[in-house]
C-alpha atoms as a PDB file:
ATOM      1  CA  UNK A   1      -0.075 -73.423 -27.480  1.00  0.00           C
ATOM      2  CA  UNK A   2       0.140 -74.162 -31.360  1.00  0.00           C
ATOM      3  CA  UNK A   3      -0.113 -70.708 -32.672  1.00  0.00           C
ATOM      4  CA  UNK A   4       2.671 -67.912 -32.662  1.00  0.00           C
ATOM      5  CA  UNK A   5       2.208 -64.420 -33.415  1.00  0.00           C
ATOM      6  CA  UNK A   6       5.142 -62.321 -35.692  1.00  0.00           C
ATOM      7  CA  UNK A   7       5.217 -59.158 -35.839  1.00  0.00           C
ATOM      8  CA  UNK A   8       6.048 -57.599 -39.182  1.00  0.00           C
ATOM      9  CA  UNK A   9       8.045 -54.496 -39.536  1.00  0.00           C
ATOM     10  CA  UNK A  10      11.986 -52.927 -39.308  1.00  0.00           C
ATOM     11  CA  UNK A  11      12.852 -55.613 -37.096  1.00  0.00           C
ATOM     12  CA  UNK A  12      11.367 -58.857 -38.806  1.00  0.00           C
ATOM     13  CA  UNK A  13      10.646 -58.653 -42.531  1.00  0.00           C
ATOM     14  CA  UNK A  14       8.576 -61.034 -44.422  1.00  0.00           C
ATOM     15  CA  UNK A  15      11.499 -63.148 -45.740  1.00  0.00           C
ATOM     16  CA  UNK A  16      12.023 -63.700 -42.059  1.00  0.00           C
ATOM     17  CA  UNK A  17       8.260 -64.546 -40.958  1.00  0.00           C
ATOM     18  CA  UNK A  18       8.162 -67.114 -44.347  1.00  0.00           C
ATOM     19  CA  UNK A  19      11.708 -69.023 -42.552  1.00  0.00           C
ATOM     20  CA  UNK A  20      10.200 -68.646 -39.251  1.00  0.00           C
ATOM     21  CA  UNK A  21       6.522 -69.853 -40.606  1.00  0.00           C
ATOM     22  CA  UNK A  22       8.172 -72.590 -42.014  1.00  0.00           C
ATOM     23  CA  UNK A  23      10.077 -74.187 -39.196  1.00  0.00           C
ATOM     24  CA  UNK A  24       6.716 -74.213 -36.872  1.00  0.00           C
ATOM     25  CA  UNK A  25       4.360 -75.568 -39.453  1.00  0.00           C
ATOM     26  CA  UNK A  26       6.974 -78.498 -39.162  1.00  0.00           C
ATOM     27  CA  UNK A  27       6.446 -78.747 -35.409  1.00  0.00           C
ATOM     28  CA  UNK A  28       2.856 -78.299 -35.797  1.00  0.00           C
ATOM     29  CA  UNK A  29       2.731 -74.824 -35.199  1.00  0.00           C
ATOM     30  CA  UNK A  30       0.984 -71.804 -36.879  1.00  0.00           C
ATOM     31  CA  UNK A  31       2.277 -68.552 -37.236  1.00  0.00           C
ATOM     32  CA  UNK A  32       0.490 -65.753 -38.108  1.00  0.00           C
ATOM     33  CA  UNK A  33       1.948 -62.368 -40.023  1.00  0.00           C
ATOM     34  CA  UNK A  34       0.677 -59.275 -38.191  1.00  0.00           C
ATOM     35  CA  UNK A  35       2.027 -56.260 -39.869  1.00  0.00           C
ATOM     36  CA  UNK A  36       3.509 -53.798 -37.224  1.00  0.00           C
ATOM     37  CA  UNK A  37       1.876 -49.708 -37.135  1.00  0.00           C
ATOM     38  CA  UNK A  38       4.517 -46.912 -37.536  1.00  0.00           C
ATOM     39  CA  UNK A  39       5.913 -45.650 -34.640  1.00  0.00           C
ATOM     40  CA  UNK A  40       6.137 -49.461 -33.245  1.00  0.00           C
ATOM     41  CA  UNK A  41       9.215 -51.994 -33.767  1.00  0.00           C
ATOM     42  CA  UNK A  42       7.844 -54.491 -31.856  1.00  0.00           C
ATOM     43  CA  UNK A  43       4.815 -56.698 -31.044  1.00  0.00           C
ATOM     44  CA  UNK A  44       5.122 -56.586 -27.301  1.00  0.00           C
ATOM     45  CA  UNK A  45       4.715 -52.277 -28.201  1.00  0.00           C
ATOM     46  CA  UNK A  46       1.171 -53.147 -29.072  1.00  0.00           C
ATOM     47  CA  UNK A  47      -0.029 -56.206 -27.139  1.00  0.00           C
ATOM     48  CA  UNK A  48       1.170 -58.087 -23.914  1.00  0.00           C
ATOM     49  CA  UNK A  49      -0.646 -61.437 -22.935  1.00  0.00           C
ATOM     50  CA  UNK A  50      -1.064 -61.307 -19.496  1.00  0.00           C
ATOM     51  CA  UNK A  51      -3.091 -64.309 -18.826  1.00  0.00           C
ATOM     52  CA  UNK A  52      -4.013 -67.571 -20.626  1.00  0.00           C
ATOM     53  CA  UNK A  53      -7.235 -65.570 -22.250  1.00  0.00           C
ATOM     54  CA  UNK A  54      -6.574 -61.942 -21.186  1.00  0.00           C
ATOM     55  CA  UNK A  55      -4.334 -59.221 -23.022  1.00  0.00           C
ATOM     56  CA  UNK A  56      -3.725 -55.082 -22.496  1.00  0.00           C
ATOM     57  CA  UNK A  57      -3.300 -53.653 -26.021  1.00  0.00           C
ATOM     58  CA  UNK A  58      -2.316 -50.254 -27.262  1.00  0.00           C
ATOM     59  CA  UNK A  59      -5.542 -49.578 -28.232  1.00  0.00           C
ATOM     60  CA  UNK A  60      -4.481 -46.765 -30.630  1.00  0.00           C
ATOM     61  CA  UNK A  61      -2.590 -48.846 -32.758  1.00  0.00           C
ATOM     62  CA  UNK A  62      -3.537 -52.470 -32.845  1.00  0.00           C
ATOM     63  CA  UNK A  63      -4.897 -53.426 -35.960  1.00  0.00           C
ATOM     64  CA  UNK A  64      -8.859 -55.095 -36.479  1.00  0.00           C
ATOM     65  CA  UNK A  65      -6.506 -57.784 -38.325  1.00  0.00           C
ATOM     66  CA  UNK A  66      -4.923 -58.246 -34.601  1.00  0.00           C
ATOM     67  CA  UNK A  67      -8.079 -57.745 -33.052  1.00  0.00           C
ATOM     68  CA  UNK A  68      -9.672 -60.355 -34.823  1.00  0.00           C
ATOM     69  CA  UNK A  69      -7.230 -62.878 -34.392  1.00  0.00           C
ATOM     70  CA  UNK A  70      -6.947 -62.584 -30.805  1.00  0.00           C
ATOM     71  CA  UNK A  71     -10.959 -62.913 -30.514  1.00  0.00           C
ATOM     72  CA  UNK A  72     -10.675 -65.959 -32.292  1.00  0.00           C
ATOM     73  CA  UNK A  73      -8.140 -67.639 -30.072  1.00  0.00           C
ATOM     74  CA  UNK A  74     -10.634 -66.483 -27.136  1.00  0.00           C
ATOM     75  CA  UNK A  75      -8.730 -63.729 -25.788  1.00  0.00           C
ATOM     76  CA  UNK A  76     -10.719 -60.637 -24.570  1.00  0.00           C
END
């Protein structure tokens, strides 16, 4: 509930994620930067939470960065 994902890439670019970072950390909020794999625009075009602690992924091309950071927010 206090941590937000942002996907990186052609349709959010780091100025963006810094604004967006920015306004959360104010509501006590942490976003993390995941950088986005060619061929994807989106987040939700690599992972989709589908529970409170389970997710499908795109195996192919999430990232061990993404990987990791999911594990430690106790998602399998």
């Amino acid at each position: 509930p206090h941590t937000v994902l942002c996907g990186l890439g052609n349709r959010t670019n780091r100025q963006a994620y810094l604004q967006l970072k920015q306004v959360l950390a104010a509501q006590g909020v942490q976003c993390i930067a995941v950088p986005m794999p060619k061929g994807v625009q989106h987040l939700l075009g690599v992972v989709q939470i589908v529970d409170q602690d389970l997710v499908i992924l795109r195996e192919q091309k999430v990232s061990s960065r993404l990987l990791g950071v999911l594990k430690r927010h106790g998602f399998r």
